[in-house]
N, C-alpha and C. Protein backbone atom coordinates (compact mmCIF):
# COMPACT_ATOMS: atom_id res chain seq x y z
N UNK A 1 105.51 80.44 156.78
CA UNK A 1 106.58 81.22 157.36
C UNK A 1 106.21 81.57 158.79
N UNK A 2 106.90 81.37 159.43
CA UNK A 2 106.73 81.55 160.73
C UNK A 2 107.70 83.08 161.67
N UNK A 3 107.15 83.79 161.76
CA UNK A 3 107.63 85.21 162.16
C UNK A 3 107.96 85.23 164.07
N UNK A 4 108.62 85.68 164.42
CA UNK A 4 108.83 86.05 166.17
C UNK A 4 108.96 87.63 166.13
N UNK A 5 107.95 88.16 166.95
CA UNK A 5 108.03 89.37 167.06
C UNK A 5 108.22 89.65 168.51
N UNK A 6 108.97 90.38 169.09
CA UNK A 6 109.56 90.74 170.87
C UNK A 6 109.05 92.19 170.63
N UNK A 7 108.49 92.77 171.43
CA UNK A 7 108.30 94.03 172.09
C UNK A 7 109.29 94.57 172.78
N UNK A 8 109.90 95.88 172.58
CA UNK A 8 110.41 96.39 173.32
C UNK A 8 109.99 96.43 175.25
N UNK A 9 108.76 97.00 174.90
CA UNK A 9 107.94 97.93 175.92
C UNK A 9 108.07 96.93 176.90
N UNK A 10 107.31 95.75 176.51
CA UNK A 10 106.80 94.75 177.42
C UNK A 10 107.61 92.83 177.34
N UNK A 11 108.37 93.15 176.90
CA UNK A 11 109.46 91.93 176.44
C UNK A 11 108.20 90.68 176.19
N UNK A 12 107.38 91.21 175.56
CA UNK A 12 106.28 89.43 174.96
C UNK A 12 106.87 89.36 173.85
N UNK A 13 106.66 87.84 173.86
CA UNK A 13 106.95 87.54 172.01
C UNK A 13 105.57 86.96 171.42
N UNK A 14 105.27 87.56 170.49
CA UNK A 14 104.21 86.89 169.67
C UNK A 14 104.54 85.91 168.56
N UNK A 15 103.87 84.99 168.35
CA UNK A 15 104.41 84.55 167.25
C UNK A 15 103.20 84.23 166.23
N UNK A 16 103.64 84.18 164.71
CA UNK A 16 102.35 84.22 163.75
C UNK A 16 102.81 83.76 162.89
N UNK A 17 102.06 82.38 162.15
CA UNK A 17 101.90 81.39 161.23
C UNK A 17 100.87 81.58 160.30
N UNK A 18 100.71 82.58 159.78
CA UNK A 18 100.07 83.34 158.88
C UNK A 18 100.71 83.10 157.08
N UNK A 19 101.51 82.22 157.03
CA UNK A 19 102.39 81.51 155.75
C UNK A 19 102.40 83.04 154.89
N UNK A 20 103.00 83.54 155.03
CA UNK A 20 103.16 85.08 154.16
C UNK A 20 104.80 84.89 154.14
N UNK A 21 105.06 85.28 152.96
CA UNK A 21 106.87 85.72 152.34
C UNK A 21 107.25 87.02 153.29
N UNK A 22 107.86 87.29 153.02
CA UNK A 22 108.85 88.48 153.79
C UNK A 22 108.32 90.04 153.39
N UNK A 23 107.87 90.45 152.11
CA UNK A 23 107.11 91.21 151.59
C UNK A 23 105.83 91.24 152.03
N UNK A 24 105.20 90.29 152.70
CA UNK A 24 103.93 90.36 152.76
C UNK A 24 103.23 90.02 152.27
N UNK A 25 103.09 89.42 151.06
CA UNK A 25 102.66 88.48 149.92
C UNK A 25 101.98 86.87 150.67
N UNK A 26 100.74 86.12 150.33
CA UNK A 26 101.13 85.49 150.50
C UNK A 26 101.91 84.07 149.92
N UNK A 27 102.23 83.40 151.29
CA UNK A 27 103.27 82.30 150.61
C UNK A 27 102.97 80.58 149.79
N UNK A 28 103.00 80.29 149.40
CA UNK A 28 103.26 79.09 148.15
C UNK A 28 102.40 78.05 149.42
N UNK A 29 101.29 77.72 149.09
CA UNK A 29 100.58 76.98 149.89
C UNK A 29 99.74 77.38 151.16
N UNK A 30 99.37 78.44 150.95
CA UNK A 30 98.77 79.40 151.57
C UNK A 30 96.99 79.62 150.77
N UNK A 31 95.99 79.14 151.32
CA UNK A 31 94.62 78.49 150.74
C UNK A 31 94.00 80.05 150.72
N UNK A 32 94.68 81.29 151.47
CA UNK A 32 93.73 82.65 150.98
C UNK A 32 92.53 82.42 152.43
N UNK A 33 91.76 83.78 151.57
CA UNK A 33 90.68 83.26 152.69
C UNK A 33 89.24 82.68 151.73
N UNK A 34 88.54 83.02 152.71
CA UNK A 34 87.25 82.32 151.95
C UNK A 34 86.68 82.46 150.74
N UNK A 35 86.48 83.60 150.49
CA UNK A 35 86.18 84.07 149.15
C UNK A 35 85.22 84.74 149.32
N UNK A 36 84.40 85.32 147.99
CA UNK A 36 82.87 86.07 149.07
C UNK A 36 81.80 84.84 149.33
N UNK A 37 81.44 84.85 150.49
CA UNK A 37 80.08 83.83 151.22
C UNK A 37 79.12 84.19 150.02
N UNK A 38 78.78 85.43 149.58
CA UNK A 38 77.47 86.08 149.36
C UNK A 38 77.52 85.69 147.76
N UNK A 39 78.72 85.14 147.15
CA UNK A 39 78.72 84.98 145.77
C UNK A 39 77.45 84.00 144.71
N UNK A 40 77.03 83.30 145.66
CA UNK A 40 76.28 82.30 144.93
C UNK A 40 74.78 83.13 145.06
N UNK A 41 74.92 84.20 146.02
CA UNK A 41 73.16 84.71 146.14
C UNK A 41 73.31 85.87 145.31
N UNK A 42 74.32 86.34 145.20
CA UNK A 42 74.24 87.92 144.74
C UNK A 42 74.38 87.49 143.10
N UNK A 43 75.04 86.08 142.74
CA UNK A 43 74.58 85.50 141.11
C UNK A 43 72.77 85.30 141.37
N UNK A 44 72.25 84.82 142.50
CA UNK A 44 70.96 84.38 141.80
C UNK A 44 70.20 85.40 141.61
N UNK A 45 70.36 86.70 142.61
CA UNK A 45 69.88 87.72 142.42
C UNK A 45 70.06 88.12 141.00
N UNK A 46 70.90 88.59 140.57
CA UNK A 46 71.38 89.07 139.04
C UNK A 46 70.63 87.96 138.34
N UNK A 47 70.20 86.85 138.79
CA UNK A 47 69.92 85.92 137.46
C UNK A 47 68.06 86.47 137.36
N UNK A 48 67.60 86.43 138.51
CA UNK A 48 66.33 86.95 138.48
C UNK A 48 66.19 87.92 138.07
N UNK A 49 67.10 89.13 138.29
CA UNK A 49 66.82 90.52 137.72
C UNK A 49 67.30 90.28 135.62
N UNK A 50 67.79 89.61 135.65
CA UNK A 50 67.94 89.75 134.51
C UNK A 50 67.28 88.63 133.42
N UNK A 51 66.35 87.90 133.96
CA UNK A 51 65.07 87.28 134.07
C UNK A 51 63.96 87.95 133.76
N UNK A 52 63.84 89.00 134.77
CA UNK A 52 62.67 89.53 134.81
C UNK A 52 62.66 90.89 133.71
N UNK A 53 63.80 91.84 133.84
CA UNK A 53 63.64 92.79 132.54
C UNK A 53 63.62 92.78 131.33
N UNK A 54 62.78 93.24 130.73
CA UNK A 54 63.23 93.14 129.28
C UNK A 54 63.85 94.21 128.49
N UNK A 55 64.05 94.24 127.22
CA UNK A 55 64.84 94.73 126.73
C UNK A 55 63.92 96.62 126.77
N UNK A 56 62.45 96.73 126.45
CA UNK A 56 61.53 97.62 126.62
C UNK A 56 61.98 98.39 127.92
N UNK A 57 61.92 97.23 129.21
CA UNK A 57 62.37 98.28 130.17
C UNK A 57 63.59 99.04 130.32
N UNK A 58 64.64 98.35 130.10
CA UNK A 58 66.25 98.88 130.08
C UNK A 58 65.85 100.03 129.07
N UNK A 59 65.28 100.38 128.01
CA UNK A 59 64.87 101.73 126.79
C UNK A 59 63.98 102.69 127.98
N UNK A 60 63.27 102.26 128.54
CA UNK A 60 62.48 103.21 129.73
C UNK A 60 63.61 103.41 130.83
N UNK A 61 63.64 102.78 131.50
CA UNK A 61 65.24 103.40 132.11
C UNK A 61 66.24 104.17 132.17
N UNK A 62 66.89 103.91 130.38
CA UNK A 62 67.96 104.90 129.56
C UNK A 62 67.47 106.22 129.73
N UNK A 63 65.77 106.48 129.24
CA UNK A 63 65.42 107.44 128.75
C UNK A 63 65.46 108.42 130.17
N UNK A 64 64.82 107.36 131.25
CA UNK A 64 64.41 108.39 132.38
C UNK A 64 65.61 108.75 133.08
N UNK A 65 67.05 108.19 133.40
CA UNK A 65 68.51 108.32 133.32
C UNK A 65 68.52 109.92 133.08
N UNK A 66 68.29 109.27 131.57
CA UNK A 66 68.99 110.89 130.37
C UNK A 66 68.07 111.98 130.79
N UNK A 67 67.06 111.98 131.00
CA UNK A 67 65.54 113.34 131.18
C UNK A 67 66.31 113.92 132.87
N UNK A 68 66.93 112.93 133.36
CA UNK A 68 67.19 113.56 134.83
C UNK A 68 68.74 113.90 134.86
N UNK A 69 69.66 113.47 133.89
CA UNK A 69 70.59 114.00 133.75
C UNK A 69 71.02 115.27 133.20
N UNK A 70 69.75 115.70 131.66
CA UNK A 70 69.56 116.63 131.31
C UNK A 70 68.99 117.61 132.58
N UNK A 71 68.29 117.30 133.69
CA UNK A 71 67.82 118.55 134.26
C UNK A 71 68.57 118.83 134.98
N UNK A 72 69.82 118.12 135.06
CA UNK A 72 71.03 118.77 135.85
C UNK A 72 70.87 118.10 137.33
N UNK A 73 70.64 117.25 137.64
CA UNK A 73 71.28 116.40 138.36
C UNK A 73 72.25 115.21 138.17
N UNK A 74 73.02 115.89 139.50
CA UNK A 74 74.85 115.47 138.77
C UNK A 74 75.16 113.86 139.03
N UNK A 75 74.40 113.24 140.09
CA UNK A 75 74.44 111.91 140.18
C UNK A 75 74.36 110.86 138.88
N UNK A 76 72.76 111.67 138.64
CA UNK A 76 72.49 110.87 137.05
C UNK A 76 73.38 111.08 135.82
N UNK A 77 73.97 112.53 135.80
CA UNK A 77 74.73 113.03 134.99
C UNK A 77 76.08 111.79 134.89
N UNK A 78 76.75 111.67 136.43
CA UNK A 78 78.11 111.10 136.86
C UNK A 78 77.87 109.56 136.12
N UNK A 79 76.63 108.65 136.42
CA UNK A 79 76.14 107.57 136.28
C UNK A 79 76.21 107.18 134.68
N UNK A 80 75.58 108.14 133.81
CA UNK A 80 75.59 108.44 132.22
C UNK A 80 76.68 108.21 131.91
N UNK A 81 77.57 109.37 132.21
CA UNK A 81 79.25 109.45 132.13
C UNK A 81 79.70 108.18 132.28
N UNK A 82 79.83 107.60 133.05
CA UNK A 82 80.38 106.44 133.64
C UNK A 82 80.18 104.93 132.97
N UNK A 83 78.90 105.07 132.37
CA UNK A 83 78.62 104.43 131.79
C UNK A 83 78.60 104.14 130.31
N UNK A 84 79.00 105.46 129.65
CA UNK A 84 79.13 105.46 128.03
C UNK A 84 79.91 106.22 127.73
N UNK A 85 80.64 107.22 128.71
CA UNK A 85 82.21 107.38 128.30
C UNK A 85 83.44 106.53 128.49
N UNK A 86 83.02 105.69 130.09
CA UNK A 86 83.91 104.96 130.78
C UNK A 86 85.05 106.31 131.01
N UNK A 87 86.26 105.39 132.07
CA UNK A 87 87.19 105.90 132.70
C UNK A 87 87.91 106.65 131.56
N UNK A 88 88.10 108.40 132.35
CA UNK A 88 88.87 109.03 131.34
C UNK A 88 90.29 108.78 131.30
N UNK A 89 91.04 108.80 129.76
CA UNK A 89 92.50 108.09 129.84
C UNK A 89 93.25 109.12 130.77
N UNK A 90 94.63 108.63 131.23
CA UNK A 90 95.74 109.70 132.14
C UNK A 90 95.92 110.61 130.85
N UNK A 91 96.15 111.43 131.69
CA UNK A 91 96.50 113.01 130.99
C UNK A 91 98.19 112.24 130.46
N UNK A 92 98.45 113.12 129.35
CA UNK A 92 99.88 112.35 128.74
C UNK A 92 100.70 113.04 129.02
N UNK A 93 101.56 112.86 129.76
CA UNK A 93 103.27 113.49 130.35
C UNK A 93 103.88 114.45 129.15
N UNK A 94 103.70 115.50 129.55
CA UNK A 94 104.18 116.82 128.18
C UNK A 94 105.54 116.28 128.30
N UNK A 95 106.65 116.19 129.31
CA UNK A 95 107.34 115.91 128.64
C UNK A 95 108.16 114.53 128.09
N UNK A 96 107.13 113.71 128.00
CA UNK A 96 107.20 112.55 127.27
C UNK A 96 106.65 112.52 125.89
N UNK A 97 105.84 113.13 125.54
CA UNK A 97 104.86 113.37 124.26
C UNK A 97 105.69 112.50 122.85
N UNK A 98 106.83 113.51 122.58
CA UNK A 98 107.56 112.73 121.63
C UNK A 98 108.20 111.57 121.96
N UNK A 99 108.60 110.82 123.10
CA UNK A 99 108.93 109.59 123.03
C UNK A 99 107.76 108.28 122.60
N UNK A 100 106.60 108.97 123.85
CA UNK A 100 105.69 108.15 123.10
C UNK A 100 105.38 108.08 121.96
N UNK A 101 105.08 109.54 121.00
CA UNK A 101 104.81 108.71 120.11
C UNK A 101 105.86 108.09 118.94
N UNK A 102 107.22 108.59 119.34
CA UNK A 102 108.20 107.60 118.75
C UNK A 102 107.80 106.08 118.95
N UNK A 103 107.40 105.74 120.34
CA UNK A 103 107.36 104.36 120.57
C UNK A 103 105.62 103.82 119.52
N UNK A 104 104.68 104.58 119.72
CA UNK A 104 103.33 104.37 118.79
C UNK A 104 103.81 104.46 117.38
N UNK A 105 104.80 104.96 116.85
CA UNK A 105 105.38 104.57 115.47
C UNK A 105 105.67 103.49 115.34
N UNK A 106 106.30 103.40 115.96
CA UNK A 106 107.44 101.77 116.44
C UNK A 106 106.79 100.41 116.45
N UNK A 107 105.38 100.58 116.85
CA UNK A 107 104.85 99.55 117.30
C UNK A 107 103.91 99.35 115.83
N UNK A 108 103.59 100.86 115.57
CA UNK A 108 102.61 100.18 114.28
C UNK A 108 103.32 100.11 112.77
N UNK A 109 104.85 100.41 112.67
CA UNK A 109 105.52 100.36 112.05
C UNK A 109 105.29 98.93 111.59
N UNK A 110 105.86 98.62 109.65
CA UNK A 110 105.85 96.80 109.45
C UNK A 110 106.98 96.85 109.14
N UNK A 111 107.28 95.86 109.64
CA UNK A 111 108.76 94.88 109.48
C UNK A 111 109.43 95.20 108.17
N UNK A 112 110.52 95.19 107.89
CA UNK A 112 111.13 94.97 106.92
C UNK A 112 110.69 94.01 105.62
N UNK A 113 110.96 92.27 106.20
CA UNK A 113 110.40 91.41 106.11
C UNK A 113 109.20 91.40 104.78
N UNK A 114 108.35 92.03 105.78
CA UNK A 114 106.73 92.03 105.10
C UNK A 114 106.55 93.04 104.23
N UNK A 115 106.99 93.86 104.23
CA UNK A 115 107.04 95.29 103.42
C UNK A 115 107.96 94.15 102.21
N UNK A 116 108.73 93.74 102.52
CA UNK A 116 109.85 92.98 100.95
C UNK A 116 108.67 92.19 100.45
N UNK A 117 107.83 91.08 101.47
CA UNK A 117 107.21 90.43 100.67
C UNK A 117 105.72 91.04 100.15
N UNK A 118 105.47 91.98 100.40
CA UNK A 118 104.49 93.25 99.82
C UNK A 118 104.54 93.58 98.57
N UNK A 119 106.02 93.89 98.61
CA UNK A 119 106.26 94.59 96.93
C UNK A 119 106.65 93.86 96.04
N UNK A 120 107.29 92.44 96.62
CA UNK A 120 107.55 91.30 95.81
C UNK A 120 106.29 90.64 94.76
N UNK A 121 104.87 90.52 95.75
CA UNK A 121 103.75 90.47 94.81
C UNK A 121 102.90 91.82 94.47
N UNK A 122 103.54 93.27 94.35
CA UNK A 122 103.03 93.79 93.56
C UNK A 122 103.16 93.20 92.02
N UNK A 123 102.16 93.96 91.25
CA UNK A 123 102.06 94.02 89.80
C UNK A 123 103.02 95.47 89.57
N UNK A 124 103.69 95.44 87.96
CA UNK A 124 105.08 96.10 87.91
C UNK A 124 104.00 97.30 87.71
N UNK A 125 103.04 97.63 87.16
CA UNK A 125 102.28 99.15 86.92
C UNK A 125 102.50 99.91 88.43
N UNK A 126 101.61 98.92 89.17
CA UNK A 126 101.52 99.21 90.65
C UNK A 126 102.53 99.84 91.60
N UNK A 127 103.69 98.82 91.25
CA UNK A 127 105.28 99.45 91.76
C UNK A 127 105.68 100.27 91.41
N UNK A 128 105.06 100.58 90.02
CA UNK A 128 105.75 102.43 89.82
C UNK A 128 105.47 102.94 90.01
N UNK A 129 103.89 102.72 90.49
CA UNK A 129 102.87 104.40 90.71
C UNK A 129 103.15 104.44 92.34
N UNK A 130 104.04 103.67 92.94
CA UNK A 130 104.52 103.59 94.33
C UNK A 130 105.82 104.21 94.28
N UNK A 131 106.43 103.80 93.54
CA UNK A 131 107.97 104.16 93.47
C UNK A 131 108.01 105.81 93.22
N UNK A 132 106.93 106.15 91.67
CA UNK A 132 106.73 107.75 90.96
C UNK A 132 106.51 108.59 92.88
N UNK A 133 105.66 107.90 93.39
CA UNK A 133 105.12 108.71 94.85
C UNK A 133 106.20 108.89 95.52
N UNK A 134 107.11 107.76 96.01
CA UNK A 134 108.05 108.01 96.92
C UNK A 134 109.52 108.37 96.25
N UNK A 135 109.68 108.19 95.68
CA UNK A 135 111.18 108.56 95.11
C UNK A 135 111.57 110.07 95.82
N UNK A 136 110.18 111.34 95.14
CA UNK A 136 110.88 112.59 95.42
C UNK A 136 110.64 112.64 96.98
N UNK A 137 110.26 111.97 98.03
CA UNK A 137 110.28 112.24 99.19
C UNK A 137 111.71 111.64 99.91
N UNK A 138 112.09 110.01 98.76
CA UNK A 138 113.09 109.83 99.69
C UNK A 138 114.19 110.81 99.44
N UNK A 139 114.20 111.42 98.29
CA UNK A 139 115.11 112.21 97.49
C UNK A 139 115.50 113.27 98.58
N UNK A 140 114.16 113.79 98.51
CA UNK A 140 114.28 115.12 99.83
C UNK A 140 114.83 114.64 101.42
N UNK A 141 114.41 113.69 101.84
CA UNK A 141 114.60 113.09 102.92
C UNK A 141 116.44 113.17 103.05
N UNK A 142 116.51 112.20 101.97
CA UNK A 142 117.88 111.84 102.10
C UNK A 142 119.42 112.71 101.40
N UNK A 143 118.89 113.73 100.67
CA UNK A 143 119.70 114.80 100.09
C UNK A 143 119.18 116.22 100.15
N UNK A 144 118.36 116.62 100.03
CA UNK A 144 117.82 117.86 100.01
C UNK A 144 117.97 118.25 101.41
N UNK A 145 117.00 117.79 101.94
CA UNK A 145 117.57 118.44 103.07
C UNK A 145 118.81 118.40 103.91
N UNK A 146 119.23 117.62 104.12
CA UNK A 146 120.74 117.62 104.86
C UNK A 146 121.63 118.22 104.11
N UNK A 147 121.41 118.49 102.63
CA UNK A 147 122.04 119.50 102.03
C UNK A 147 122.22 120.88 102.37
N UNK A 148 120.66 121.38 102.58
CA UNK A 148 119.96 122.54 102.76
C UNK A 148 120.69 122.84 103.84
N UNK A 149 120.44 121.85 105.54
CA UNK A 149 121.19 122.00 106.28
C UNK A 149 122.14 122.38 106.40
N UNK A 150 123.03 121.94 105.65
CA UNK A 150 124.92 122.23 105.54
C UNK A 150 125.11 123.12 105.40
N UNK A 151 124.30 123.97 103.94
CA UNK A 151 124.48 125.34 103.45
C UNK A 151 124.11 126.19 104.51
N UNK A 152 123.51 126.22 105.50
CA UNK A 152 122.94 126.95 106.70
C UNK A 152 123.99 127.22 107.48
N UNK A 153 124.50 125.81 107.64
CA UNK A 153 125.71 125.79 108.84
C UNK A 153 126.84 126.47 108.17
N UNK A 154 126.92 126.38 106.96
CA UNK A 154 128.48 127.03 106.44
C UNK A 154 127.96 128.72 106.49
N UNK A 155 126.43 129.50 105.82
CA UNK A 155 126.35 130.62 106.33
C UNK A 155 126.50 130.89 107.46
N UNK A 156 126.41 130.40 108.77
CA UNK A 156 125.98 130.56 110.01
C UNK A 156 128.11 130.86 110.54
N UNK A 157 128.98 129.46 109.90
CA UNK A 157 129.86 129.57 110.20
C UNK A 157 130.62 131.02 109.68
N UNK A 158 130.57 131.12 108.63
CA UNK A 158 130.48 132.21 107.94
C UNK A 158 130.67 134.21 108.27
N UNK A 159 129.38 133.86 109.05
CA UNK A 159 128.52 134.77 109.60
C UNK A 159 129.94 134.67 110.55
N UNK A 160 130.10 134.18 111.58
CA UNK A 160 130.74 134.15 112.93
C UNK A 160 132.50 134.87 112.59
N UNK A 161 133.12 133.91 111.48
CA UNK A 161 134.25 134.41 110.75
C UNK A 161 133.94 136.37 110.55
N UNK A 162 133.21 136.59 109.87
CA UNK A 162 133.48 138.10 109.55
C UNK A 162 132.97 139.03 110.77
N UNK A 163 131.86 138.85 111.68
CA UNK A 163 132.15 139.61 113.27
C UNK A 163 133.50 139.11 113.99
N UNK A 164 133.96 138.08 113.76
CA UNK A 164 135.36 137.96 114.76
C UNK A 164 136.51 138.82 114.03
N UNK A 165 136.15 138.62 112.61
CA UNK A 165 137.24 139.78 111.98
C UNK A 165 137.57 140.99 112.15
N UNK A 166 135.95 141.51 112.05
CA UNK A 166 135.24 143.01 112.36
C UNK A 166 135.81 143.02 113.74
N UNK A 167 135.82 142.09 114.74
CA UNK A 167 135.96 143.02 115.95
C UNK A 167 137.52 143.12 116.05
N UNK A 168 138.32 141.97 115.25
CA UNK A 168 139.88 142.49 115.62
C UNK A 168 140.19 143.64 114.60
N UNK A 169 139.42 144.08 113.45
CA UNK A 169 140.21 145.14 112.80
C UNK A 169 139.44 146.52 113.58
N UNK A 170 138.36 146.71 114.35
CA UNK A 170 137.72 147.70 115.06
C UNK A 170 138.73 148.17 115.55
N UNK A 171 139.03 149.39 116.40
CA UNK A 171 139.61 149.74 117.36
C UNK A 171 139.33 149.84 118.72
N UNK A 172 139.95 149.45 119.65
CA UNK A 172 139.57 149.60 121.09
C UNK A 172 138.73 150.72 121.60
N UNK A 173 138.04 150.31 122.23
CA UNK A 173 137.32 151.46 123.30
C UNK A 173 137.90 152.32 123.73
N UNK A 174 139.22 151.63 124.75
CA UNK A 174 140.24 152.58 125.43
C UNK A 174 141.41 152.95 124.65
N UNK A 175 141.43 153.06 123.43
CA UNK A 175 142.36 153.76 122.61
C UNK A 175 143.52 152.90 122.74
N UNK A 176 143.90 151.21 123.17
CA UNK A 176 145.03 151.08 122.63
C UNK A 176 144.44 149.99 121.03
């Protein structure tokens, strides 16, 4: 891609063949740059160092780490951390909480599908001591409570009927 840029100030035009898209990205045949120079030494390095230690020293290491992290220096402390807690997760959006974990249901939820072919090769003992478990929950789930509910709402409606009554048979404040 080839760009023309004019200056106000000084009316030059520059121009730059830098193959980049319009975003800035670069563009489709565009080789990057070099890569790191230092890649092939900074492997041989690592290959020698990890050559030369053994497993004894990395245990002398850990230990002297931990003895200087315990005395409260925070470098060694940060280093520990960093290394056997790893990165702490994002704090979780309070007010997202219940979507997520609607969606973490969702995901570890099983299929329809597989749940049919689940109970299809249960044994019939098995299916009842499944069925005896869930029956009174779907029971409740699906009648009890939305029952319960209703009866609430009809007290509640209820409730509202006899103060609206009460206040038209009351008498006025101002005497009419």
């Amino acid at each position: 891609m080839t760009t023309t840029t004019v200056r106000a100030e000084d009316q030059t035009t520059q121009e730059s063949t830098d193959k980049r898209e319009a975003n800035g990205r670069f563009a489709k045949g565009n080789k990057g740059g070099p890569g790191n120079p230092f890649a092939r030494q900074v492997a041989a390095l690592r290959q020698t160092l990890l050559n030369r230690a053994t497993p004894k020293d990395f245990e002398e290491i850990a230990d002297e780490l931990i003895k200087k992290a315990k005395s409260g220096d925070v470098a060694a402390i940060k280093l520990l951390f960093q290394y056997t807690l790893g990165k702490p997760a994002p704090s979780p959006d309070p007010d997202h909480l219940d979507v997520d974990e609607w969606h973490k249901l969702q995901q570890s939820a099983c299929p329809p599908a597989d749940v049919q072919t689940i109970f299809n090769g249960l044994p019939a003992d098995m299916a009842c001591e499944v069925i005896k478990f869930n029956w009174p929950l779907q029971m409740e789930m699906k009648f009890t409570r939305p029952f319960l509910r209703g009866l609430k709402e009809m007290d509640e409606r209820e409730a509202r009927k006899v103060v609206k009554a009460a206040r038209k048979a009351a008498p006025s404040p101002n005497g009419v």
